[in-house]
N, C-alpha and C. Protein backbone atom coordinates (compact mmCIF):
# COMPACT_ATOMS: atom_id res chain seq x y z
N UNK A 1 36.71 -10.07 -101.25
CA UNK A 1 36.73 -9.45 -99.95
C UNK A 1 35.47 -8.63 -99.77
N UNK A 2 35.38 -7.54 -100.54
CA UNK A 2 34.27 -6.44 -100.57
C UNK A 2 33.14 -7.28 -101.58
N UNK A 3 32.37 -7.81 -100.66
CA UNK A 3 31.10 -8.33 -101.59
C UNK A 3 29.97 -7.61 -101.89
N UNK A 4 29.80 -6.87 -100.91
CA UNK A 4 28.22 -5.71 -100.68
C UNK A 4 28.80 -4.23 -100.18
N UNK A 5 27.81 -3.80 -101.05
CA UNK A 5 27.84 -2.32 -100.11
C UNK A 5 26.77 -1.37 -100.23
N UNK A 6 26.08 -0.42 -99.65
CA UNK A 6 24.85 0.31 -99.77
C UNK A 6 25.06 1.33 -100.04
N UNK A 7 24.67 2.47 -100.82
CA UNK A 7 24.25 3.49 -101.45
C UNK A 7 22.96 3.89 -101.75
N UNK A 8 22.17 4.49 -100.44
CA UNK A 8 20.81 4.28 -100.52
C UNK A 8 20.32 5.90 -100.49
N UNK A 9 21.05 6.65 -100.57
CA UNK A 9 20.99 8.30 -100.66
C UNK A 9 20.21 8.39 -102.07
N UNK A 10 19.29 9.60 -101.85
CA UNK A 10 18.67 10.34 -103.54
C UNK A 10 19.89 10.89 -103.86
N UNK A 11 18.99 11.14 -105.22
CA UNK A 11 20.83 11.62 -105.86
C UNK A 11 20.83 13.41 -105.46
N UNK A 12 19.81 14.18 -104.92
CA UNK A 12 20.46 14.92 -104.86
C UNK A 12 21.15 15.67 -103.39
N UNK A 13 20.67 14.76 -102.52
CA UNK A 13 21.83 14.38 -101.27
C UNK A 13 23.08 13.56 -101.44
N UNK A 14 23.40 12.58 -102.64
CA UNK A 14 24.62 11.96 -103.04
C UNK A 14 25.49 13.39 -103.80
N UNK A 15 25.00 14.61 -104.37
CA UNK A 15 25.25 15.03 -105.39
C UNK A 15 26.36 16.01 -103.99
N UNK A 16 25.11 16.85 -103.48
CA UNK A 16 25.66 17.27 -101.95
C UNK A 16 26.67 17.26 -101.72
N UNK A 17 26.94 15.63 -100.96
CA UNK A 17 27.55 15.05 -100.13
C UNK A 17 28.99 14.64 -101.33
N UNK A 18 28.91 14.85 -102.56
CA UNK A 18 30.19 15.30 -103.15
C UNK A 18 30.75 15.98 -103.19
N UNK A 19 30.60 17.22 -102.83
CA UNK A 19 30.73 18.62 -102.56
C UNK A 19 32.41 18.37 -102.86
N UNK A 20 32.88 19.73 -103.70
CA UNK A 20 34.43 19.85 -103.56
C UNK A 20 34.94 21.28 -103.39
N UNK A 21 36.08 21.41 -104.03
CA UNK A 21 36.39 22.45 -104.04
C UNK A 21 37.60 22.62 -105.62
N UNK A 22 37.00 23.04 -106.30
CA UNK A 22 37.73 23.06 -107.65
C UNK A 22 39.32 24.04 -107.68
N UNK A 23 39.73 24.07 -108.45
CA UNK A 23 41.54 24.49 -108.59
C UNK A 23 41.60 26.17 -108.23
N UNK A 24 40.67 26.91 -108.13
CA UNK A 24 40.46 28.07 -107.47
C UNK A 24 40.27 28.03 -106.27
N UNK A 25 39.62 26.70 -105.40
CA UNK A 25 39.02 27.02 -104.02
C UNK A 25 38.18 27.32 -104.02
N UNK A 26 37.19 27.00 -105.25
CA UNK A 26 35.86 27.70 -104.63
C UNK A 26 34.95 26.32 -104.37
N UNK A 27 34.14 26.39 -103.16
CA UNK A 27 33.49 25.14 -103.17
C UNK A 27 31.90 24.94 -104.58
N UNK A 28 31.91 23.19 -105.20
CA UNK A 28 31.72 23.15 -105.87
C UNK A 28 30.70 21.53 -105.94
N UNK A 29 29.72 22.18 -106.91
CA UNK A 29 29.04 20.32 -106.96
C UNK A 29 29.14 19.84 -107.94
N UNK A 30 29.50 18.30 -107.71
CA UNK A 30 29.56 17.63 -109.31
C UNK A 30 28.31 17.67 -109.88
N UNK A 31 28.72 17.59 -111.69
CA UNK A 31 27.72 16.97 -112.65
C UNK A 31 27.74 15.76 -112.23
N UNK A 32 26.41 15.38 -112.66
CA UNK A 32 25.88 13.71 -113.05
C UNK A 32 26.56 13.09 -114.48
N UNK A 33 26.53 12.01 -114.95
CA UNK A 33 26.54 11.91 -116.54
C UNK A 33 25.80 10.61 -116.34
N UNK A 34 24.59 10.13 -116.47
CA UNK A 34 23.90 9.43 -117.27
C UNK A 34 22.90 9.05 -115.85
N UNK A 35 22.21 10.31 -115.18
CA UNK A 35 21.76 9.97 -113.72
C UNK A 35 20.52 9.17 -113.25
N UNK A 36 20.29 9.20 -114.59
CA UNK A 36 19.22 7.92 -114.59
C UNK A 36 19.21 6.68 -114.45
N UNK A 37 20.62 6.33 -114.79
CA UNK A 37 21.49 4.87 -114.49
C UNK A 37 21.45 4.81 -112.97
N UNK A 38 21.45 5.90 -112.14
CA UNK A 38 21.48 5.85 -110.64
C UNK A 38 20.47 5.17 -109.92
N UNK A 39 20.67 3.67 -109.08
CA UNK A 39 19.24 3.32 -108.46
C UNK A 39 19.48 3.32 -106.93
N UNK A 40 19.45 4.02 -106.03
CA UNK A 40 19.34 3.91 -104.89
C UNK A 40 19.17 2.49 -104.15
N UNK A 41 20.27 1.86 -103.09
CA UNK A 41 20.21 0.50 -103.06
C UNK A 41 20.65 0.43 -101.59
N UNK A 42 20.11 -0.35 -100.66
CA UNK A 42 21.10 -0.50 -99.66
C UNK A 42 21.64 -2.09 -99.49
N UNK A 43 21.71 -2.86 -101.00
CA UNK A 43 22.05 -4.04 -101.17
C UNK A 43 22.44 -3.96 -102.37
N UNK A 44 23.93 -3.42 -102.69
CA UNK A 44 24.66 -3.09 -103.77
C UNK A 44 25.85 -4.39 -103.79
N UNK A 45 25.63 -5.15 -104.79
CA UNK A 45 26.46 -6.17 -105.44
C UNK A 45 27.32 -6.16 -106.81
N UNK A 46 28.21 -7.13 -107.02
CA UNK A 46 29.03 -6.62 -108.06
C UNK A 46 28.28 -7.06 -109.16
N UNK A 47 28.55 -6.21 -109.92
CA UNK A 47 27.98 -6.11 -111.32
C UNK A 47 26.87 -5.29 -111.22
N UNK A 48 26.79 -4.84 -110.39
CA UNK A 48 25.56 -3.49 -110.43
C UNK A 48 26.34 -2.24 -110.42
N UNK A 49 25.04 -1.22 -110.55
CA UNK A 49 26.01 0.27 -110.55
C UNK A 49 25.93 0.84 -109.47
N UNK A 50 27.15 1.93 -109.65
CA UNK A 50 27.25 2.63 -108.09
C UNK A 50 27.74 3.67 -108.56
N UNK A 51 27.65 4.48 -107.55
CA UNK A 51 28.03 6.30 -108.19
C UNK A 51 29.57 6.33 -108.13
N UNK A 52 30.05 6.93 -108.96
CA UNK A 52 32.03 6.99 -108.90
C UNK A 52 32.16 8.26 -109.07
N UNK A 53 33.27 8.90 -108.10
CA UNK A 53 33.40 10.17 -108.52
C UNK A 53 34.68 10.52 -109.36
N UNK A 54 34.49 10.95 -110.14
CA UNK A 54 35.99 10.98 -110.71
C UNK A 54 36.29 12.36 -111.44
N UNK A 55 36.96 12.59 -112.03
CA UNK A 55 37.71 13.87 -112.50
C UNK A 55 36.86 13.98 -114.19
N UNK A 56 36.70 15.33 -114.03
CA UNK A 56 35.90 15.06 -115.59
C UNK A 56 36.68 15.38 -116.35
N UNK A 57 37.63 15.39 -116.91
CA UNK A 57 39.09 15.21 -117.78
C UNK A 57 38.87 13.91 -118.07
N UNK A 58 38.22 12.61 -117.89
CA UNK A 58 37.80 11.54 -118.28
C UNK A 58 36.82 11.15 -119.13
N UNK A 59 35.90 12.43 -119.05
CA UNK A 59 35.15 12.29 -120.39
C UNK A 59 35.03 13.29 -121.65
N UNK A 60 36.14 14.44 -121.12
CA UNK A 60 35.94 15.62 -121.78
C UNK A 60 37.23 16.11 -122.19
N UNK A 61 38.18 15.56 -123.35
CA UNK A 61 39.69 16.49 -123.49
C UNK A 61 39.64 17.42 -123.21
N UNK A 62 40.65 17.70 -122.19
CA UNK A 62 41.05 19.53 -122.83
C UNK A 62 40.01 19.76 -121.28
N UNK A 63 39.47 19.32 -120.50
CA UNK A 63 38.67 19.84 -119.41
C UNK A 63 39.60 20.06 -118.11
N UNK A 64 39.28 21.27 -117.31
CA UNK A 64 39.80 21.41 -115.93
C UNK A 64 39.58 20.08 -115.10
N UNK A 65 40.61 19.60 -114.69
CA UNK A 65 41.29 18.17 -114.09
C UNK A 65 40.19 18.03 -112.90
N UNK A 66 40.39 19.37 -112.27
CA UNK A 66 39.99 19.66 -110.98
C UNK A 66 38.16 19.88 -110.94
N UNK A 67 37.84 19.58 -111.80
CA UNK A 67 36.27 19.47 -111.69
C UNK A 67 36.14 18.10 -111.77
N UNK A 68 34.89 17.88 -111.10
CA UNK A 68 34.28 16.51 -110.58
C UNK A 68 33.09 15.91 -111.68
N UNK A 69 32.98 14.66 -111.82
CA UNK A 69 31.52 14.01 -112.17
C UNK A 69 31.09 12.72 -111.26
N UNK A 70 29.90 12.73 -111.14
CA UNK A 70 29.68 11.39 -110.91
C UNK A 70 28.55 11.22 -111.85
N UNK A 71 29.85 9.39 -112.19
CA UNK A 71 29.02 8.44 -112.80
C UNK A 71 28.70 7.50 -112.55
N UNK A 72 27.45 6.65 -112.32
CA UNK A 72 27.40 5.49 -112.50
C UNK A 72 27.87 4.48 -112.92
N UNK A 73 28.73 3.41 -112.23
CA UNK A 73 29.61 2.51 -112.68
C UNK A 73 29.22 1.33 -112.61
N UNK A 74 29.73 -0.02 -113.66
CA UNK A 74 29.55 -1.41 -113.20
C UNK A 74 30.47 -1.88 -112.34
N UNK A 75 30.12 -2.35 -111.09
CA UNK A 75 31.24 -2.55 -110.12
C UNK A 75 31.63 -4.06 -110.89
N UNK A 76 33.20 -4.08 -110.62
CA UNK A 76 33.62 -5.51 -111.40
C UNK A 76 34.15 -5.16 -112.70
N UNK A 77 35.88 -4.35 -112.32
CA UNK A 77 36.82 -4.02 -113.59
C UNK A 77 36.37 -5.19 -115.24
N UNK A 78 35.82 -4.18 -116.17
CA UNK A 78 35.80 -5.24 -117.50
C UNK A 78 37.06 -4.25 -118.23
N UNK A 79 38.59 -5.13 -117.93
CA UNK A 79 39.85 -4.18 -118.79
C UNK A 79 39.17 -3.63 -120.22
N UNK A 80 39.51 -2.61 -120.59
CA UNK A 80 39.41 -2.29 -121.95
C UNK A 80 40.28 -2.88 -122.75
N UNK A 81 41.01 -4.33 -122.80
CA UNK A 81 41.41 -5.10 -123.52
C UNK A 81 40.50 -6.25 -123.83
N UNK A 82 39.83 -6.66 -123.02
CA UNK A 82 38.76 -7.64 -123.13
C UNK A 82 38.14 -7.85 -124.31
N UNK A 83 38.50 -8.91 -125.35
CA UNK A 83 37.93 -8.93 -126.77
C UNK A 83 36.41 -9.44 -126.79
N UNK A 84 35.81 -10.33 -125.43
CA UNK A 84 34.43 -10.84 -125.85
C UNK A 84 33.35 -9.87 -126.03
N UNK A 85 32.45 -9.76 -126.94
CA UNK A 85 31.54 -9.35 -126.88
C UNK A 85 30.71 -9.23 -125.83
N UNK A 86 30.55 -9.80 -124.72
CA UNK A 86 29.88 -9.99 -123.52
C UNK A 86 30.82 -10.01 -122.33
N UNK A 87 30.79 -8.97 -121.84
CA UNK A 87 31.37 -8.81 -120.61
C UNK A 87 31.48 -9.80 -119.25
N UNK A 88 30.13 -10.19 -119.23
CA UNK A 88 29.84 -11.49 -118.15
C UNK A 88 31.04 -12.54 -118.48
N UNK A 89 31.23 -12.77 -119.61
CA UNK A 89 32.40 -14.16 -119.93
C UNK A 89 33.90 -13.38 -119.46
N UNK A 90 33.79 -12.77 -118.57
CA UNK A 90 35.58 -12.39 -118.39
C UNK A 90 35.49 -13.32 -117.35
N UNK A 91 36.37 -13.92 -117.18
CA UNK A 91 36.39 -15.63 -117.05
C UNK A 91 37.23 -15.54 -115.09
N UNK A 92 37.26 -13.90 -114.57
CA UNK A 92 37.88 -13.91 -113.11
C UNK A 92 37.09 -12.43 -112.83
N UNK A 93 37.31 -12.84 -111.06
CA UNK A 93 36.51 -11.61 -110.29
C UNK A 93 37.38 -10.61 -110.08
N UNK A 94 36.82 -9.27 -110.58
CA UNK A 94 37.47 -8.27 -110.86
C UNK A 94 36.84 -7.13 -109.51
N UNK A 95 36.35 -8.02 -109.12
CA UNK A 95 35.32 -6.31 -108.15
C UNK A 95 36.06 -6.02 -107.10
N UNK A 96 37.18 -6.87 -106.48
CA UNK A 96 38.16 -5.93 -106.01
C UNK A 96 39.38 -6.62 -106.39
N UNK A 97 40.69 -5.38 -106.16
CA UNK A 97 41.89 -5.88 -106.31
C UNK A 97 42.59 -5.51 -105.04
N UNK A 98 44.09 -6.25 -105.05
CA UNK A 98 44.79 -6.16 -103.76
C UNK A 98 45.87 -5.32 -104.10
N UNK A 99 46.36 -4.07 -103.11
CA UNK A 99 46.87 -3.42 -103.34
C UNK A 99 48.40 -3.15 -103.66
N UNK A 100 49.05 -5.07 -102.82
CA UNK A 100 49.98 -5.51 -103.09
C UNK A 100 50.24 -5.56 -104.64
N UNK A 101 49.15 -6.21 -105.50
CA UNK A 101 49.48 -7.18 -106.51
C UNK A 101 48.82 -6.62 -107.74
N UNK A 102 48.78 -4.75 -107.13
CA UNK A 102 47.57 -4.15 -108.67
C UNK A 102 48.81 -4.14 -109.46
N UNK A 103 50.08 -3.88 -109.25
CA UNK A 103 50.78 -3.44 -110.47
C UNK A 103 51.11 -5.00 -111.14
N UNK A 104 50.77 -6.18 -110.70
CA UNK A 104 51.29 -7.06 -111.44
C UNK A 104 50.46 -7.92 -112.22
N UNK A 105 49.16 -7.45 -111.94
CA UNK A 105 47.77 -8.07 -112.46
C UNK A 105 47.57 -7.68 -114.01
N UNK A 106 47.48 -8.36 -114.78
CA UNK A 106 47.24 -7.62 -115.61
C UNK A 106 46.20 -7.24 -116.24
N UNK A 107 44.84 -7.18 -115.56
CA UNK A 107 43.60 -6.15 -115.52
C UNK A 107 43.85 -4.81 -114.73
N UNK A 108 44.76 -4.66 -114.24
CA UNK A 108 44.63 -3.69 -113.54
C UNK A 108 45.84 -2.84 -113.62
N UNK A 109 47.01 -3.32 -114.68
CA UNK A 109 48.05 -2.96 -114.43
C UNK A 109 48.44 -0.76 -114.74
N UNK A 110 47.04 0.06 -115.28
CA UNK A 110 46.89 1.30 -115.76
C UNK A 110 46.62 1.72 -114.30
N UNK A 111 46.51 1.21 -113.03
CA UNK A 111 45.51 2.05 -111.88
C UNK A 111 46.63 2.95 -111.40
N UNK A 112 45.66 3.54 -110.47
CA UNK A 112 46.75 4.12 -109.37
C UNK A 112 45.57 4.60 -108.36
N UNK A 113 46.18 5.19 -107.15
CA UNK A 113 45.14 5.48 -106.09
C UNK A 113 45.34 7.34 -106.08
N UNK A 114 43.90 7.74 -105.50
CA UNK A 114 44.01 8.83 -105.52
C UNK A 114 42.37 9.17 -104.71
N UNK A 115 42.40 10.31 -104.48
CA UNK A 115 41.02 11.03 -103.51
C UNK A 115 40.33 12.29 -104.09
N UNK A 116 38.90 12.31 -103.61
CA UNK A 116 39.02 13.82 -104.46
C UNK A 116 38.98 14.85 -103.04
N UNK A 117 39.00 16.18 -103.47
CA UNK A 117 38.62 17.19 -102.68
C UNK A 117 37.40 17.34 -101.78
N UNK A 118 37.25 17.98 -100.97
CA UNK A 118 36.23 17.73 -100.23
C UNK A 118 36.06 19.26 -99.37
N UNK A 119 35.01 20.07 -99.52
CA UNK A 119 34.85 21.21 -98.41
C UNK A 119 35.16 21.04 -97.01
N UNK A 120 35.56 22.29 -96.26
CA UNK A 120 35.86 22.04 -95.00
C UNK A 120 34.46 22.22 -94.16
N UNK A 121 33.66 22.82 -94.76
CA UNK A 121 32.33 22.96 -94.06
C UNK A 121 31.37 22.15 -94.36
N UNK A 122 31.68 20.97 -93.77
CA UNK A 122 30.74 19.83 -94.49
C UNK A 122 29.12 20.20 -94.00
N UNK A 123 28.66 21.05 -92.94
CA UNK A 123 27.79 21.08 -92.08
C UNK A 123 26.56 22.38 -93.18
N UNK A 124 27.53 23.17 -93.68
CA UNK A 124 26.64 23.74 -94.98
C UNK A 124 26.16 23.08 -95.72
N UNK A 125 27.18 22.08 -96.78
CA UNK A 125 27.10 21.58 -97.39
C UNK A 125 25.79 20.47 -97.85
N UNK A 126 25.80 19.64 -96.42
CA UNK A 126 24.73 18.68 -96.72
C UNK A 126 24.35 18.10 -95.07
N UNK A 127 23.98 18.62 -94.24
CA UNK A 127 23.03 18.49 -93.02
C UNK A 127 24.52 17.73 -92.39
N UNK A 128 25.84 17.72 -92.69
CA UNK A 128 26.96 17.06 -91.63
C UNK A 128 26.92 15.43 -91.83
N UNK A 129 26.51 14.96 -92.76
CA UNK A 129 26.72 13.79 -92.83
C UNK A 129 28.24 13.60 -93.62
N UNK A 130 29.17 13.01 -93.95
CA UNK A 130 29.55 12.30 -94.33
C UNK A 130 29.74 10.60 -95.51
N UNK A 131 30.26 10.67 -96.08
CA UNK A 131 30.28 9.53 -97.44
C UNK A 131 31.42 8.84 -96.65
N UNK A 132 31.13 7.16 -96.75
CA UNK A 132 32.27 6.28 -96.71
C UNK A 132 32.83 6.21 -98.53
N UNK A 133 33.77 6.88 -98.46
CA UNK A 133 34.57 6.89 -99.72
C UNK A 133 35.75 5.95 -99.82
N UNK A 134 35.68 4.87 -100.95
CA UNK A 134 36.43 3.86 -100.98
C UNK A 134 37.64 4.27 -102.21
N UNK A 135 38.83 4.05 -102.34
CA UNK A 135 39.89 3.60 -103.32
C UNK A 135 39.24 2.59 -104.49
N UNK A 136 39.60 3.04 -105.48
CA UNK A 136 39.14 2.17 -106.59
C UNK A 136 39.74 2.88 -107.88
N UNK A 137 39.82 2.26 -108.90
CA UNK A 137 40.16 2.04 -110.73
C UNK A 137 39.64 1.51 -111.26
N UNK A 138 39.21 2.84 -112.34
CA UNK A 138 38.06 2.44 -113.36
C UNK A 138 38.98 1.81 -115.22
N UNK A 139 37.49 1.70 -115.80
CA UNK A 139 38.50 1.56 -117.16
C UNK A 139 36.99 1.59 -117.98
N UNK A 140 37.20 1.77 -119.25
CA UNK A 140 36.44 1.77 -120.30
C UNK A 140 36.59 0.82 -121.34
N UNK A 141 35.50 -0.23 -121.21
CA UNK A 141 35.43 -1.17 -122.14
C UNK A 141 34.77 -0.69 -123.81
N UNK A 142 35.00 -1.03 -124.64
CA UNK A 142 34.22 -0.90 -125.91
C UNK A 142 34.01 -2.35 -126.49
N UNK A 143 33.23 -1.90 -126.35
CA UNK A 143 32.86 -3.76 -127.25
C UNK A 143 32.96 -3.79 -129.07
N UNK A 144 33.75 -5.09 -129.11
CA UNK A 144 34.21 -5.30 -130.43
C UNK A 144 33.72 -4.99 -131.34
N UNK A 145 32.47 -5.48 -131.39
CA UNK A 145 31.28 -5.22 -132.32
C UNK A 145 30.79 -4.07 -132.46
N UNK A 146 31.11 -3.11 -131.70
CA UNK A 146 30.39 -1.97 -131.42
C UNK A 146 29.62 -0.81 -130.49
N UNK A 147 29.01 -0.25 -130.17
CA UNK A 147 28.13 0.11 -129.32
C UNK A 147 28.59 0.86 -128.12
N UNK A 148 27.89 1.05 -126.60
CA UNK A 148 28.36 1.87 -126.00
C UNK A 148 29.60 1.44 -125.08
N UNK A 149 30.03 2.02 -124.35
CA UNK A 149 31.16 2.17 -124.00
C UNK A 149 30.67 1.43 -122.32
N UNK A 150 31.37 0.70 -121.49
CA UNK A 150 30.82 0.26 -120.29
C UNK A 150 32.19 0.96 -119.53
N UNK A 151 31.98 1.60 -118.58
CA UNK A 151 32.56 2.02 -117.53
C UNK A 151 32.41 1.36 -116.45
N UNK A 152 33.75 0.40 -115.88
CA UNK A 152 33.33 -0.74 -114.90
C UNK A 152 34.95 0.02 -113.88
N UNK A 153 34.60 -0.64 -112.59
CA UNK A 153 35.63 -0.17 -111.68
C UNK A 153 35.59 -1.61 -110.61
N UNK A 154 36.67 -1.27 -109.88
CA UNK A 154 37.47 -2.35 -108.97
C UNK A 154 37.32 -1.64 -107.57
N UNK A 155 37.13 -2.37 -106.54
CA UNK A 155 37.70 -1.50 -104.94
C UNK A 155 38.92 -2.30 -104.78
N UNK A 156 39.92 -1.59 -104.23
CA UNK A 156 41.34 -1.37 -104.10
C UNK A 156 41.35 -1.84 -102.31
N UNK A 157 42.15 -3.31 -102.14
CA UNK A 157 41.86 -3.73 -100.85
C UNK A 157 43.43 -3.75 -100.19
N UNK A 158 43.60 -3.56 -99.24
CA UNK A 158 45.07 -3.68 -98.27
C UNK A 158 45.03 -4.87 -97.18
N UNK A 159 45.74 -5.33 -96.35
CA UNK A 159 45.79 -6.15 -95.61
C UNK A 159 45.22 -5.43 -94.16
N UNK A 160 44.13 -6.22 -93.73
CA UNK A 160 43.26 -5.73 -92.78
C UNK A 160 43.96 -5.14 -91.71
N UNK A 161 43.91 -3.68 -90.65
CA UNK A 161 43.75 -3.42 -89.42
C UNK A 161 44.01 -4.32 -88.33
N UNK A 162 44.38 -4.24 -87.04
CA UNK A 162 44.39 -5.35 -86.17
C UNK A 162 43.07 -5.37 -85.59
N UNK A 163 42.32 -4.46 -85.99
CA UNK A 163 40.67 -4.16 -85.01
C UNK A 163 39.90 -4.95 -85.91
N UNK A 164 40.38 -4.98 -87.29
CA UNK A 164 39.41 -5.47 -88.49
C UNK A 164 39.88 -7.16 -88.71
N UNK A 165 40.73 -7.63 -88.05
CA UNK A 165 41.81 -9.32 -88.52
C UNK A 165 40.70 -10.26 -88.66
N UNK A 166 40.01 -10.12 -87.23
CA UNK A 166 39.52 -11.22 -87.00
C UNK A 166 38.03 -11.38 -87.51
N UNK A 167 37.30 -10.05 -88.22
CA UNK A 167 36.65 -10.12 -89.53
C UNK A 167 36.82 -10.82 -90.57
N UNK A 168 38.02 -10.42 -91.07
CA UNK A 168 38.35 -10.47 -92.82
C UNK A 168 39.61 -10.11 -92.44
N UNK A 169 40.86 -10.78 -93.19
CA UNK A 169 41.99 -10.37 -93.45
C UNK A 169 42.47 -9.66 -94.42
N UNK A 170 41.33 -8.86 -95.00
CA UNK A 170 42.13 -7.83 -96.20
C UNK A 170 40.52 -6.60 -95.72
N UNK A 171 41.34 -5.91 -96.45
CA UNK A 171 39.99 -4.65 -95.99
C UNK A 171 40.04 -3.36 -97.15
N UNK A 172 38.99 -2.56 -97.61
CA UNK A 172 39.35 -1.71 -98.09
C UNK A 172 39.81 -0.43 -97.62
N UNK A 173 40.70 -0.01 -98.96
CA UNK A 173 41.44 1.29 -98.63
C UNK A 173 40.12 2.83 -98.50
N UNK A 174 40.16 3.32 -97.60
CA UNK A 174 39.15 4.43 -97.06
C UNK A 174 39.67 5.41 -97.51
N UNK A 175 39.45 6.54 -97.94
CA UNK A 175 39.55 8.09 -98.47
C UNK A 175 39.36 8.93 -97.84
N UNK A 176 39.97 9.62 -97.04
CA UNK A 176 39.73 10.56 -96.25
C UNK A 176 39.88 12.10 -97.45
N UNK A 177 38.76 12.87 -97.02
CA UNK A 177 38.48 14.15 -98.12
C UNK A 177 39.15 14.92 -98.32
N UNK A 178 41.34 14.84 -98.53
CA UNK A 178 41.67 15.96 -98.56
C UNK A 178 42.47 15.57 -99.86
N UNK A 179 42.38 14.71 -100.27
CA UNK A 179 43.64 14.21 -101.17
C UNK A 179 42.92 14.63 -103.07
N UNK A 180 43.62 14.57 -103.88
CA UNK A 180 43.54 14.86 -104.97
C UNK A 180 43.18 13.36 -106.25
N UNK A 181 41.91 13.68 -107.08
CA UNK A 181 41.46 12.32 -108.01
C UNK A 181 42.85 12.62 -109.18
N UNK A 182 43.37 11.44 -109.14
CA UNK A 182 44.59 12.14 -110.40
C UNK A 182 44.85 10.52 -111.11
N UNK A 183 44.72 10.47 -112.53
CA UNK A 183 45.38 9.34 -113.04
C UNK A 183 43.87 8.67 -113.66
N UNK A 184 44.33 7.81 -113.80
CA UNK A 184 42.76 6.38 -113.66
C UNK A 184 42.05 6.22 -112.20
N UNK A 185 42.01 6.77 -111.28
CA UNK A 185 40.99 6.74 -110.20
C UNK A 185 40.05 7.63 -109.95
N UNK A 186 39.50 6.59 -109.11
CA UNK A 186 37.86 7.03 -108.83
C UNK A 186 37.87 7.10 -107.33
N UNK A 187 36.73 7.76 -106.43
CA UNK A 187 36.31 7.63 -105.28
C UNK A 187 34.66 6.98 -105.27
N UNK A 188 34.65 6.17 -104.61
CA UNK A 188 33.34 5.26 -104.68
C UNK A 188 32.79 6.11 -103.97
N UNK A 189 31.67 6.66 -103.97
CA UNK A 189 30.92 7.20 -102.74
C UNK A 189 29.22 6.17 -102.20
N UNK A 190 29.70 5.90 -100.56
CA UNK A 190 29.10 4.35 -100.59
C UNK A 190 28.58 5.21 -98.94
């Protein structure tokens, strides 16, 4: 369904435009973790990276839930069951799933949906723009043999709008900035 998407912001207008508000209320900007992986694109395909925002309790035990990171992700779920050494050989397209059929898939069967926080003064924050923030579930591959860890994610699709039908009959799920990142999800920021 979701074949392309652009992310053509520097990172430190993407960083901005993450803006939250952590478990006190105080407004707040995410860390990066590996921001060099970040390439500014306005022709973003699967298997490339894209910024994910997610809860940093994902890379850090024992961390406040309610603080943010963004990381760079491989779009195109590689399950952390996946035994090949090479990720490319997962043998089906993972870069989005349907929202009917995530719990029965079994690449996807750990997800769940969720949003992160977002300031009410977006107009401080970062000149009033706005992020199209997508639904998505990440996972962490380790490869058999060894080595680093690949952080790959899915966009999370529903059955299209009546404004959107005669596009595409499935569409992705949108994030509006008030809801909470909780579980295995991510917010794409696109």
């Amino acid at each position: 369904m979701c074949g392309r998407t652009s992310c053509h912001l520097p990172r430190d207008a993407l960083t901005r435009a993450c803006a939250y508000r952590d478990r006190r209320g105080q407004p707040r900007l995410p860390e990066w973790r590996d921001p060099d992986r970040y390439r500014p694109s306005y022709n973003k395909s699967p298997q490339s990276d894209s910024p994910v925002l997610l809860s940093r309790l994902h890379f850090e035990k024992g961390a406040d839930s309610s603080e943010r990171i963004i990381a760079p992700m491989r779009w195109g779920l590689v399950p952390s069951w996946f035994k090949d050494d090479d990720p490319s050989k997962l043998q089906f397209n993972t870069s989005n799933c349907r929202s009917d059929t995530i719990m029965e898939k079994r690449s996807f069967k750990s997800g769940s949906i969720g949003a992160a926080n977002s300031p009410e003064d977006w107009e401080k924050v970062w000149d009033n723009w706005r992020l199209l923030t997508m639904a998505g579930i990440f996972d962490c591959w380790e490869p058999p043999q060894g080595g680093d860890c690949l952080y790959s994610y899915t966009i999370i699709t529903v059955d299209s709008c009546k404004g959107l039908n005669d596009i595409h009959h499935r569409q992705v799920i949108l994030i509006p900035g008030s809801k909470r990142i909780q579980g295995r999800v991510c917010s794409l920021c696109f």
